[in-house]
C-alpha atoms as a PDB file:
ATOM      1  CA  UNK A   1      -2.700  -9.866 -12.415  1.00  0.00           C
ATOM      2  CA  UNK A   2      -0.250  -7.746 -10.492  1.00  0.00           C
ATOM      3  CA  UNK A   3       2.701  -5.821 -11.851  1.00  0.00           C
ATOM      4  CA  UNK A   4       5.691  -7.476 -11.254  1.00  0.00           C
ATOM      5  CA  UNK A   5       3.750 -10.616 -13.289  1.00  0.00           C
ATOM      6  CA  UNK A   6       2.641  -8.368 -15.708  1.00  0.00           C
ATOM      7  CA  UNK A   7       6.569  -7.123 -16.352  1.00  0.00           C
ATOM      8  CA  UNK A   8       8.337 -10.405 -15.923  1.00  0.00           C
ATOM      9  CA  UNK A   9       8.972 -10.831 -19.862  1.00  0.00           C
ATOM     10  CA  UNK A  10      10.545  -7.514 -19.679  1.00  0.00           C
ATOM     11  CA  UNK A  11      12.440  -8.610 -16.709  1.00  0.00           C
ATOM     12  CA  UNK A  12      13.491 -11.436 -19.310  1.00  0.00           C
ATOM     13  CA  UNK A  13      14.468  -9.143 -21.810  1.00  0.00           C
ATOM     14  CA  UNK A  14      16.859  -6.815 -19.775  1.00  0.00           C
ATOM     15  CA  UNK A  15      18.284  -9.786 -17.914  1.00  0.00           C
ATOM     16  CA  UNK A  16      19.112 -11.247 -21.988  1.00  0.00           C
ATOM     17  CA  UNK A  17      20.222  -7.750 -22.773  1.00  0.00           C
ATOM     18  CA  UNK A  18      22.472  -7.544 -19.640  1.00  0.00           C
ATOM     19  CA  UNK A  19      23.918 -10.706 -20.497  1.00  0.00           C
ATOM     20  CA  UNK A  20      25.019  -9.655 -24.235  1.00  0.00           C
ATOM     21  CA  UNK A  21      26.839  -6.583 -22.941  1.00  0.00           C
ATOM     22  CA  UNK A  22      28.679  -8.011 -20.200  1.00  0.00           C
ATOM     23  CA  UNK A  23      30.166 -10.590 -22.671  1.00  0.00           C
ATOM     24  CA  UNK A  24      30.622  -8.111 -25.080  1.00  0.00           C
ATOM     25  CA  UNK A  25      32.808  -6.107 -21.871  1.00  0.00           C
ATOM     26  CA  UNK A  26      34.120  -9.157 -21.429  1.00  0.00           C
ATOM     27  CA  UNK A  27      32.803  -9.897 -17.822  1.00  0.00           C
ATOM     28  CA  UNK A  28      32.040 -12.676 -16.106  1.00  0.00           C
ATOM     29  CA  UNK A  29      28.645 -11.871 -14.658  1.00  0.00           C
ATOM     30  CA  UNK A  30      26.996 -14.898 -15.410  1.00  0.00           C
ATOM     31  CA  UNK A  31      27.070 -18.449 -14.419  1.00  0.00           C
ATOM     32  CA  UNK A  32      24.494 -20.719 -16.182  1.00  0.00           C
ATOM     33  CA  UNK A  33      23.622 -22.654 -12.985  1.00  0.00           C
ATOM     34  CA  UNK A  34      23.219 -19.982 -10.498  1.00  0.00           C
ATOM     35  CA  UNK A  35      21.247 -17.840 -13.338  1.00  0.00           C
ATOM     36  CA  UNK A  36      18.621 -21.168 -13.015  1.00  0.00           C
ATOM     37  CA  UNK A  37      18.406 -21.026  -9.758  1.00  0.00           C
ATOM     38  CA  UNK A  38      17.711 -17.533  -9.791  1.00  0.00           C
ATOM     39  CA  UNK A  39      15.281 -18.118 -12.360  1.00  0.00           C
ATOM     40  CA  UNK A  40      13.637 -20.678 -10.033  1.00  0.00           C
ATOM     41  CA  UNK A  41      13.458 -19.210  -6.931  1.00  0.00           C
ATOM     42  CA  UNK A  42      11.623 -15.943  -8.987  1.00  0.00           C
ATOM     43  CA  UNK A  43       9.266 -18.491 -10.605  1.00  0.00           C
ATOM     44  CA  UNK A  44       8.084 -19.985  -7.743  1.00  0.00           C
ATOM     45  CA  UNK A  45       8.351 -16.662  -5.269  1.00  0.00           C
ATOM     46  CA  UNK A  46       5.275 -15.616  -8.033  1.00  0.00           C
ATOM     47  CA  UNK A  47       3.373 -18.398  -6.804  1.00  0.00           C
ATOM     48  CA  UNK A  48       3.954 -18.117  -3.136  1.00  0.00           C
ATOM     49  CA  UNK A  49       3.144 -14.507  -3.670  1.00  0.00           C
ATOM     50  CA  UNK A  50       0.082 -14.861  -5.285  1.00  0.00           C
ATOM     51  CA  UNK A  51      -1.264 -17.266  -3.029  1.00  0.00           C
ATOM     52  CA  UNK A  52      -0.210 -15.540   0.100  1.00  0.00           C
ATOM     53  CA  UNK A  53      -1.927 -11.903  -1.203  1.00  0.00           C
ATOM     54  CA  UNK A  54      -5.239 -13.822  -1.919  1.00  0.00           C
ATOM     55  CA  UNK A  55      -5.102 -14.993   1.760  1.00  0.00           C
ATOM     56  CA  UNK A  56      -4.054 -11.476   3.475  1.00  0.00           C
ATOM     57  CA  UNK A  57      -6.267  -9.298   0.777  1.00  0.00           C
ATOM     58  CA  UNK A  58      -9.227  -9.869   3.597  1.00  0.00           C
ATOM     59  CA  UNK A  59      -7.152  -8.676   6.416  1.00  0.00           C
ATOM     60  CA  UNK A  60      -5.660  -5.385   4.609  1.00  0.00           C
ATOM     61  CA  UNK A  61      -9.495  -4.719   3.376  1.00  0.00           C
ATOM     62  CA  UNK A  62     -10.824  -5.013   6.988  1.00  0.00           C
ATOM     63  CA  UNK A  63      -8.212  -3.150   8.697  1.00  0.00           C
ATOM     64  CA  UNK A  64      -8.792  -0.146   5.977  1.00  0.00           C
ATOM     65  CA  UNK A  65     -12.729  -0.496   6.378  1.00  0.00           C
ATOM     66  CA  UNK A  66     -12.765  -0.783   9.994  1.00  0.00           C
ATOM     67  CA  UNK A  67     -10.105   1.020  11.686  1.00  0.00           C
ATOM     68  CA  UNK A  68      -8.616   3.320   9.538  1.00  0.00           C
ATOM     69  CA  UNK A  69      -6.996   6.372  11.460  1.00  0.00           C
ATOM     70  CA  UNK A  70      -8.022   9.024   8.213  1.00  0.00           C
ATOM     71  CA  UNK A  71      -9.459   9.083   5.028  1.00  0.00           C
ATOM     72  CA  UNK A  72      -6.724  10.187   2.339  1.00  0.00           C
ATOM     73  CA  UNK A  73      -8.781   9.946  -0.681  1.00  0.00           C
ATOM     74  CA  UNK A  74      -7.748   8.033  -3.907  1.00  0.00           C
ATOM     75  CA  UNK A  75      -5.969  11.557  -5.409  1.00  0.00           C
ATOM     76  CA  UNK A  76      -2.408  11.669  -6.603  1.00  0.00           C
ATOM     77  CA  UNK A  77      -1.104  13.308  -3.280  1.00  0.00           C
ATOM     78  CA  UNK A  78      -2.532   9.931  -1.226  1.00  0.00           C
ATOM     79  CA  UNK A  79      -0.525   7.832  -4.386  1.00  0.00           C
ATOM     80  CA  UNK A  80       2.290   9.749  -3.391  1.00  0.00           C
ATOM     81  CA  UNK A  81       2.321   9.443   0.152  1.00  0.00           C
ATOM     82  CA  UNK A  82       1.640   5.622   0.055  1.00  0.00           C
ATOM     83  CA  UNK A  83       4.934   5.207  -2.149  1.00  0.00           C
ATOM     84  CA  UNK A  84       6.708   7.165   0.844  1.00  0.00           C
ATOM     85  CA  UNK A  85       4.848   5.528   3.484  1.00  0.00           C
ATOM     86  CA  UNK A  86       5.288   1.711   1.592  1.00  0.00           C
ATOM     87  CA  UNK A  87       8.956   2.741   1.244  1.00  0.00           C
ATOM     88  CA  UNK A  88       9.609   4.004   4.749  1.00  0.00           C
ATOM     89  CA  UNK A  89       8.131   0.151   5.792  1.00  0.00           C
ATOM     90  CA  UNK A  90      10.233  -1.777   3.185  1.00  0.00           C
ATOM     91  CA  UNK A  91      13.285   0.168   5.046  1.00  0.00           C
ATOM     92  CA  UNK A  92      12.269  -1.403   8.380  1.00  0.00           C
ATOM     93  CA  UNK A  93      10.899  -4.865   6.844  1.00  0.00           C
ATOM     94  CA  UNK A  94      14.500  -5.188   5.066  1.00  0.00           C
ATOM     95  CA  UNK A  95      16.118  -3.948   7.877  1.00  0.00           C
ATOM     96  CA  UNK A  96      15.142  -6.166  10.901  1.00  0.00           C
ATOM     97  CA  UNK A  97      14.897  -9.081   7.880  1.00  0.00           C
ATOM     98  CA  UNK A  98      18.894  -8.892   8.163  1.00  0.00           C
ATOM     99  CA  UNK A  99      19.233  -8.205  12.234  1.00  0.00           C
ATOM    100  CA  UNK A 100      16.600 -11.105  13.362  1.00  0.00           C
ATOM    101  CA  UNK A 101      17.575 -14.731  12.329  1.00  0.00           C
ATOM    102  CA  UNK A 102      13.998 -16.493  11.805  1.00  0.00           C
ATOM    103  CA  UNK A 103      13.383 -12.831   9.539  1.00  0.00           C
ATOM    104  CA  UNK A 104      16.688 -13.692   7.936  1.00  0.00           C
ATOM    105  CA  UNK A 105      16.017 -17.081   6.819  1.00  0.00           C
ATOM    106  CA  UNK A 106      13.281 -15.826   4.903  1.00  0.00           C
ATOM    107  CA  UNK A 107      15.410 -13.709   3.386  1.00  0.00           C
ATOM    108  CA  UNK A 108      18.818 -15.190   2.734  1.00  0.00           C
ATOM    109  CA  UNK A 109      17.619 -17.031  -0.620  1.00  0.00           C
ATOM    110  CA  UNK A 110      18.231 -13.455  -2.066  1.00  0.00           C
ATOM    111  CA  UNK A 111      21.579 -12.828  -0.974  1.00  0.00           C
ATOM    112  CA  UNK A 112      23.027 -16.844  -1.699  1.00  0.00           C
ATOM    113  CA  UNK A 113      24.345 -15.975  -5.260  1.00  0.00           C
ATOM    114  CA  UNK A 114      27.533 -14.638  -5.265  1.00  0.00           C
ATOM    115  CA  UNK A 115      27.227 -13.192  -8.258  1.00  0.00           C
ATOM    116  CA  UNK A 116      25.057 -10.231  -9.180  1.00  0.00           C
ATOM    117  CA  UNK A 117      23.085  -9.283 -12.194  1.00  0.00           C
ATOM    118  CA  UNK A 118      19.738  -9.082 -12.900  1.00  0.00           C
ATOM    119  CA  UNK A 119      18.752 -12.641 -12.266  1.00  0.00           C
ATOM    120  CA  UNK A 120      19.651 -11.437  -8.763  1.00  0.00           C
ATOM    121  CA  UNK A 121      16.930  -9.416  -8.365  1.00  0.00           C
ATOM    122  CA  UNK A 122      14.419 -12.955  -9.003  1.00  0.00           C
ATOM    123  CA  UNK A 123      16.011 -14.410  -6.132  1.00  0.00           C
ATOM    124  CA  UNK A 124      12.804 -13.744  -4.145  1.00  0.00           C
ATOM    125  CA  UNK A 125      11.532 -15.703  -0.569  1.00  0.00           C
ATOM    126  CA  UNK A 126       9.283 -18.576  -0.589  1.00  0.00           C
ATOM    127  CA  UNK A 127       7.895 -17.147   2.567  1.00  0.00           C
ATOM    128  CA  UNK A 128       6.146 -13.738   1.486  1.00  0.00           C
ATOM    129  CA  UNK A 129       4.183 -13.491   4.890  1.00  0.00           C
ATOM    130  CA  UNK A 130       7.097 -12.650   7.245  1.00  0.00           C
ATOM    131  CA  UNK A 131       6.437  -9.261   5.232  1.00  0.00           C
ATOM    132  CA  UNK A 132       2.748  -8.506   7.628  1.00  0.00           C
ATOM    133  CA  UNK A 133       3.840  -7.286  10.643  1.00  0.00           C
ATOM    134  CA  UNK A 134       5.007  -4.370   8.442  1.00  0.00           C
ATOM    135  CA  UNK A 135       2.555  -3.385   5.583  1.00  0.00           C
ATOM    136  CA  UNK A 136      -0.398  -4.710   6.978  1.00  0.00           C
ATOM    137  CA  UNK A 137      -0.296  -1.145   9.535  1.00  0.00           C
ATOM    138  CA  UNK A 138      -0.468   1.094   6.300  1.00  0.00           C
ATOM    139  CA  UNK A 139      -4.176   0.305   5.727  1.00  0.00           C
ATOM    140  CA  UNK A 140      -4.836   2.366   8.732  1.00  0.00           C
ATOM    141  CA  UNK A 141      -4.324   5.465   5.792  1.00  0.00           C
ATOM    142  CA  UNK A 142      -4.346   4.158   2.812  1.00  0.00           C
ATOM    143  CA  UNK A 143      -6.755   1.470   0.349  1.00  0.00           C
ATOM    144  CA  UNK A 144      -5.721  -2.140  -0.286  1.00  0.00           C
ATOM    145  CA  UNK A 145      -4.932  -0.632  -3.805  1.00  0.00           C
ATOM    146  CA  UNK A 146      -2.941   1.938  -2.999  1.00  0.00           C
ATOM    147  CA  UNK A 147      -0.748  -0.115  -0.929  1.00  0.00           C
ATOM    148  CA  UNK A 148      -0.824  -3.087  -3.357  1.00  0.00           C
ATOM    149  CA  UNK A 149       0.143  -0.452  -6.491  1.00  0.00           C
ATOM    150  CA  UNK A 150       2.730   1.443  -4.816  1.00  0.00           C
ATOM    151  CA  UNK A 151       4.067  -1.745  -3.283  1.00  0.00           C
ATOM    152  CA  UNK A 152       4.913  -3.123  -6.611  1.00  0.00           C
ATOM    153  CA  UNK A 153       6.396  -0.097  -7.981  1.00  0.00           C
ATOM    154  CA  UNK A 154       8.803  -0.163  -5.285  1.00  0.00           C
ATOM    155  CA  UNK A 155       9.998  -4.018  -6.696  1.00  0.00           C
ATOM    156  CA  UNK A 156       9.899  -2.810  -9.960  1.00  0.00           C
ATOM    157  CA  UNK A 157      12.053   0.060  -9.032  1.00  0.00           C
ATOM    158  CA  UNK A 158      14.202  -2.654  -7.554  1.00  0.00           C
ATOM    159  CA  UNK A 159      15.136  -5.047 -10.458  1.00  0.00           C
ATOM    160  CA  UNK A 160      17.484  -2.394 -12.715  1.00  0.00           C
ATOM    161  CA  UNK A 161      19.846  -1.249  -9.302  1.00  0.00           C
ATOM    162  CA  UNK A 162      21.269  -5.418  -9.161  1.00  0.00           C
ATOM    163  CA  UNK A 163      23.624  -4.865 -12.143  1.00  0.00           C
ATOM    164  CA  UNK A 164      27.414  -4.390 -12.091  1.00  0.00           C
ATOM    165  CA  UNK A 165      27.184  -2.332 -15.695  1.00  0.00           C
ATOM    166  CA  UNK A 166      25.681   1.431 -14.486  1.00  0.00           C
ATOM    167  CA  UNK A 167      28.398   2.823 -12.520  1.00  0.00           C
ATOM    168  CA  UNK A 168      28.091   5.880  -9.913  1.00  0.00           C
ATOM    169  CA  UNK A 169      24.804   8.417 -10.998  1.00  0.00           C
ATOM    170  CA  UNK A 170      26.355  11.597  -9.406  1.00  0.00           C
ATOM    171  CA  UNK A 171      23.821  13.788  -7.261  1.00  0.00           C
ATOM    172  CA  UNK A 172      20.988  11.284  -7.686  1.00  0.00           C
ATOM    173  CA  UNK A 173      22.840   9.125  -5.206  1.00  0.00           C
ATOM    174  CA  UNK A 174      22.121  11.228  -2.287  1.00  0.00           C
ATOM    175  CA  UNK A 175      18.710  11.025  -2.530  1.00  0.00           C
ATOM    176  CA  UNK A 176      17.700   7.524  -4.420  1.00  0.00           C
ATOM    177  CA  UNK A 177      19.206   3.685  -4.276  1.00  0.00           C
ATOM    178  CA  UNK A 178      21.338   2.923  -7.067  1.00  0.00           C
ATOM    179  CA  UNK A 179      23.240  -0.015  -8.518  1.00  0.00           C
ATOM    180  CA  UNK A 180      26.202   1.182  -6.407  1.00  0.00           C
ATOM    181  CA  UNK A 181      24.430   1.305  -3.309  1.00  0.00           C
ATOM    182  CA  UNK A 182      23.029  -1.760  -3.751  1.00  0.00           C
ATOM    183  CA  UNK A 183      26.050  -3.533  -4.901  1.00  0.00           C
ATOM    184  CA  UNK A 184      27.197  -2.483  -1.541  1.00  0.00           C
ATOM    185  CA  UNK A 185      24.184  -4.375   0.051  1.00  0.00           C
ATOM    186  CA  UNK A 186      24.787  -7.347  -1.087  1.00  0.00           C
ATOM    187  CA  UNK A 187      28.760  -7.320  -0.316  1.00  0.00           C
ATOM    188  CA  UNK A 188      29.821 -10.064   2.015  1.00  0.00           C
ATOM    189  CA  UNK A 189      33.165  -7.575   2.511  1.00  0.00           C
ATOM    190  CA  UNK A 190      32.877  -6.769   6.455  1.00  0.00           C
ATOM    191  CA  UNK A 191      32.668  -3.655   6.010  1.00  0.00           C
ATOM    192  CA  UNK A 192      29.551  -3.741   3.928  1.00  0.00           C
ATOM    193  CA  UNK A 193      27.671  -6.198   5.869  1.00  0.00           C
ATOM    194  CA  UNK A 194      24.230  -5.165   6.706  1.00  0.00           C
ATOM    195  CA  UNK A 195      24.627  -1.200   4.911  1.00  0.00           C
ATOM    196  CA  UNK A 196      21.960  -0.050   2.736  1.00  0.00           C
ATOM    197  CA  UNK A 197      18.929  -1.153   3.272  1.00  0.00           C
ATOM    198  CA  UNK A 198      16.737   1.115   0.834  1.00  0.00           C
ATOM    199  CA  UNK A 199      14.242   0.400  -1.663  1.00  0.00           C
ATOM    200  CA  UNK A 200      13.807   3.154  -3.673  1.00  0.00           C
ATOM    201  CA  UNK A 201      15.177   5.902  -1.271  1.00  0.00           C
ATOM    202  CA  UNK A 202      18.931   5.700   0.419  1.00  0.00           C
ATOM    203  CA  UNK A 203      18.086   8.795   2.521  1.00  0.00           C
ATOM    204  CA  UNK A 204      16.128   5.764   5.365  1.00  0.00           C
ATOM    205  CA  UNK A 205      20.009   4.725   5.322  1.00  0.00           C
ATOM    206  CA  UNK A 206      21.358   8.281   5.806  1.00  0.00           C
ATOM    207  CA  UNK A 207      18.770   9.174   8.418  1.00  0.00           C
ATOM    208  CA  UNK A 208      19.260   5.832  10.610  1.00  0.00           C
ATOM    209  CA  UNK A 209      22.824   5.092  10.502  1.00  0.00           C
ATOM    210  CA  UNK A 210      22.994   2.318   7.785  1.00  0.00           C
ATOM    211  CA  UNK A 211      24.638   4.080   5.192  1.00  0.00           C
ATOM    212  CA  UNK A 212      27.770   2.908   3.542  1.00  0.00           C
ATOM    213  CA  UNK A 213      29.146   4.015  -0.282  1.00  0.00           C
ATOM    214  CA  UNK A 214      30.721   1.851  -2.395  1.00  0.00           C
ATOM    215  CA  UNK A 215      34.589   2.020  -2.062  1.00  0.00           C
ATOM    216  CA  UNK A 216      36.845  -1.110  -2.412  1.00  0.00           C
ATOM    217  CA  UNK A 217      35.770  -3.668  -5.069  1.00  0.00           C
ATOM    218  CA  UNK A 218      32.217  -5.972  -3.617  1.00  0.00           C
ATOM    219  CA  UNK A 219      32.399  -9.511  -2.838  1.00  0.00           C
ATOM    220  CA  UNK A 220      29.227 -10.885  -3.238  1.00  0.00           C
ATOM    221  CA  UNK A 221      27.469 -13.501  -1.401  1.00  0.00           C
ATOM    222  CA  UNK A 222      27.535 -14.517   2.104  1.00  0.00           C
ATOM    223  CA  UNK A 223      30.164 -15.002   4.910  1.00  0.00           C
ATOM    224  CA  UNK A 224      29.839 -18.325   4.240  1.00  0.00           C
ATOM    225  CA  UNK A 225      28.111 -19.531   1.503  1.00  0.00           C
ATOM    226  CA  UNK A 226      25.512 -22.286   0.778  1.00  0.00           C
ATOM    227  CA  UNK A 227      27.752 -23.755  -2.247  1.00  0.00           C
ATOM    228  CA  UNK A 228      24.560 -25.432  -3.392  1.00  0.00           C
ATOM    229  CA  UNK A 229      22.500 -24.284  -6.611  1.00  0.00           C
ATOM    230  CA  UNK A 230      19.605 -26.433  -5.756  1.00  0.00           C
ATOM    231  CA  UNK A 231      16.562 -23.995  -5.278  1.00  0.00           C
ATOM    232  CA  UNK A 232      14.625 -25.656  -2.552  1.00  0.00           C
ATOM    233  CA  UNK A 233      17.692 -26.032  -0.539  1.00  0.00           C
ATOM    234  CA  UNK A 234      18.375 -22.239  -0.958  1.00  0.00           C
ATOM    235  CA  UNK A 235      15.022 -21.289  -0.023  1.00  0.00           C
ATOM    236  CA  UNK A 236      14.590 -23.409   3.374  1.00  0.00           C
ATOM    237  CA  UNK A 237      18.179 -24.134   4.513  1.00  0.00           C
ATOM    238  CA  UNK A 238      18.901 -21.869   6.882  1.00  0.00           C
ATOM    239  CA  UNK A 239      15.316 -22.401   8.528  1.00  0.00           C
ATOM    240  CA  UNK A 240      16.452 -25.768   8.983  1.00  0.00           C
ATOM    241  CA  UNK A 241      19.747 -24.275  10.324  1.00  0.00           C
ATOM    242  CA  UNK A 242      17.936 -21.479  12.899  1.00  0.00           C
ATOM    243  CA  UNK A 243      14.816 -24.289  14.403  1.00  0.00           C
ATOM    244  CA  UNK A 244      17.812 -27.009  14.427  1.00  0.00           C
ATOM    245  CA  UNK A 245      19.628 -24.682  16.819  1.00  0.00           C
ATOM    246  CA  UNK A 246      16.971 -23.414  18.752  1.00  0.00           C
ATOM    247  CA  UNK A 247      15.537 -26.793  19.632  1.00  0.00           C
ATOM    248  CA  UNK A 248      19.347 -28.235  20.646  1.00  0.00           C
ATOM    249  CA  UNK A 249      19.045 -24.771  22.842  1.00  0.00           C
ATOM    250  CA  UNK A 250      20.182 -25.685  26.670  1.00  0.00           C
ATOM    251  CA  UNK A 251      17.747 -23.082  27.778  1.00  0.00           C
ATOM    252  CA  UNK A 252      14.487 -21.747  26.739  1.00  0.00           C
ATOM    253  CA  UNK A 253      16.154 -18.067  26.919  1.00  0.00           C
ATOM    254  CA  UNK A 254      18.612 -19.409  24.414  1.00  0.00           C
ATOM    255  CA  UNK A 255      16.278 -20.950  21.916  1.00  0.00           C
ATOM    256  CA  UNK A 256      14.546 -17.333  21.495  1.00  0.00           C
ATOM    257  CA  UNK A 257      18.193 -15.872  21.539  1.00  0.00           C
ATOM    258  CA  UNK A 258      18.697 -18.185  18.324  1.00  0.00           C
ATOM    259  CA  UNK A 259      15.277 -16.952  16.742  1.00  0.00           C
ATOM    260  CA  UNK A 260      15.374 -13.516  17.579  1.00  0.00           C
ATOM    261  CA  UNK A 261      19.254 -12.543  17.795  1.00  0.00           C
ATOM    262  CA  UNK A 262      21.116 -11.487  14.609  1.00  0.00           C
ATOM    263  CA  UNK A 263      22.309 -14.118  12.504  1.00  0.00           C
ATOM    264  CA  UNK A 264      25.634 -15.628  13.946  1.00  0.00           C
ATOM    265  CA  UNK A 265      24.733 -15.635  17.317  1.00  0.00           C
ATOM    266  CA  UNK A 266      25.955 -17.769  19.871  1.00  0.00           C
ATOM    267  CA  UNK A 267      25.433 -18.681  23.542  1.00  0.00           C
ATOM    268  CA  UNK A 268      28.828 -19.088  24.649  1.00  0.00           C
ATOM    269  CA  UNK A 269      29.432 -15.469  23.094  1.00  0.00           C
ATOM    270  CA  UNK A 270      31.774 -17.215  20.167  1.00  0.00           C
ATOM    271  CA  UNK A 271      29.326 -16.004  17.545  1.00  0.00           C
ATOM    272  CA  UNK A 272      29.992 -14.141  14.390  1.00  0.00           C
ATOM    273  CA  UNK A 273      27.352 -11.491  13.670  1.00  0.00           C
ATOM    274  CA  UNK A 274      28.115  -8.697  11.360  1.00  0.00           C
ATOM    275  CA  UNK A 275      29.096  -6.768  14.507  1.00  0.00           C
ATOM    276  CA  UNK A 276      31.307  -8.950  16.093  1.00  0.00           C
ATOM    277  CA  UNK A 277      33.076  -9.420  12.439  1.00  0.00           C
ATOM    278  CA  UNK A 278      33.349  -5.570  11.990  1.00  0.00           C
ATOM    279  CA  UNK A 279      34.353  -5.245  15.728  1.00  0.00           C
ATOM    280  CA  UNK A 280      36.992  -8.018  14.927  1.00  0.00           C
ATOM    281  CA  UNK A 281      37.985  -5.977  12.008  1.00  0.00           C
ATOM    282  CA  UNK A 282      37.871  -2.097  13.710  1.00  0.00           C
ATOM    283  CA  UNK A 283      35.097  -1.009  12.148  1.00  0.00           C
ATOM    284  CA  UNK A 284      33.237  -0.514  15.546  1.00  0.00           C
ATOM    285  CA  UNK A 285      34.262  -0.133  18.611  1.00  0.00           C
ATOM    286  CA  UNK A 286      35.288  -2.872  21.011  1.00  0.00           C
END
């Protein structure tokens, strides 16, 4: 059984714990019916998981047996590097997850509450294998276990930064994500649209330009919002959306424009990506 199973009652636990304080600060974190479907889309990302990492175990283990570049050993310094190296890939996987549309409607589902707590952090994709292209290249250095390990330490690592109750943590924000930094992620405010990308490590963002700290108050959610709580519909909706515009495409360049093009793309140039809305806004240049 793998570790984020293993530490979902805990998971449980801190979300109940989470929940007691915030009343007791007299927030309003919590809404029952997007806490279920939080709770549901986690559930059932488990089982996609699972099934998807018994199908794809047999193409990590050949790559590592067959072409591996170098032979790192099973020693703490490999354990380390793999939690750089799986780090450094969860950068780029969350990165172009956010900046390619048929990427980002495997990924929405996690940003469609607009709310955040830890029940956030279970809002997990029902479509785990858009996630090969960038793992599967680490078994040319490093064991099927090693990247399996250090790839759920990194979602462990995850869960505790989607809370609104641990405020700034001083120097440790230069070097590793944080609630704040995260909050910032999953702001729909323009300015915060597609910033921080990290998984356990904000210096990816400071090295490649994706950096932004946490100033005015976050609105969470999307630029426009599903406004549904049903789980399936969260999950596949805007797959629906991306394949219903590609196929209505006038051109064949356009239908690959709709795949492959940043979400809010459009033909006629009347599209609202996150970089038209910040250009709109002065954030970029014109």
């Amino acid at each position: 059984m793998e570790i984020t199973t293993l530490a979902s009652p805990v998971f449980l636990l801190l979300l109940a714990l989470e929940y007691f304080v915030a009343r007791r600060q007299g927030r309003d974190a919590f809404g029952r019916r997007d806490t279920w479907t939080s709770l549901s889309l986690g559930a059932f990302s488990l089982v996609a998981g699972a099934g998807w990492k018994t199908l794809a175990a047999g193409l990590y283990v050949t790559v590592y047996a067959e072409h591996r570049v170098v032979d790192l050993g099973d020693g703490p310094g490999a354990f380390a590097a793999a939690l750089l190296a799986v780090d450094f890939a969860y950068y780029w996987f969350h990165r172009l997850h956010h900046e390619v549309r048929v990427l980002w409607a495997s990924h929405v589902p996690h940003h469609s509450s607009q709310r955040y707590n830890l029940s956030t952090a279970l809002r997990q994709s029902w479509t785990p294998f858009t996630g090969l292209p960038f793992y599967l290249p680490l078994a040319l250095f490093f064991s099927p276990a090693q990247i399996a390990s250090a790839y759920g330490i990194n979602l462990l690592y995850q869960f505790w930064i989607h809370t609104e109750l641990i405020d700034r943590l001083g120097p440790l924000e230069w070097v590793f994500n944080t609630p704040s930094h995260h909050r910032v992620h999953h702001g729909a405010n323009v300015q915060y649209l597609d910033r921080n990308y990290a998984g356990m490590l904000i210096v990816w963002d400071r090295c490649f330009g994706s950096f932004e700290p946490e100033r005015e108050r976050v609105r969470y959610g999307l630029t426009k919002n599903i406004e549904s709580y049903n789980p399936v519909y969260a999950a596949f909706q805007e797959f629906v959306a991306v394949f219903r515009d590609a196929l209505s495409a006038p051109t064949l360049r356009d239908a690959l424009c709709f795949l492959l093009r940043p979400p809010g793309w459009k033909p006629d140039g009347a599209g609202a990506t996150a970089t038209d809305l910040k250009r709109s806004a002065g954030l970029v240049p014109g």
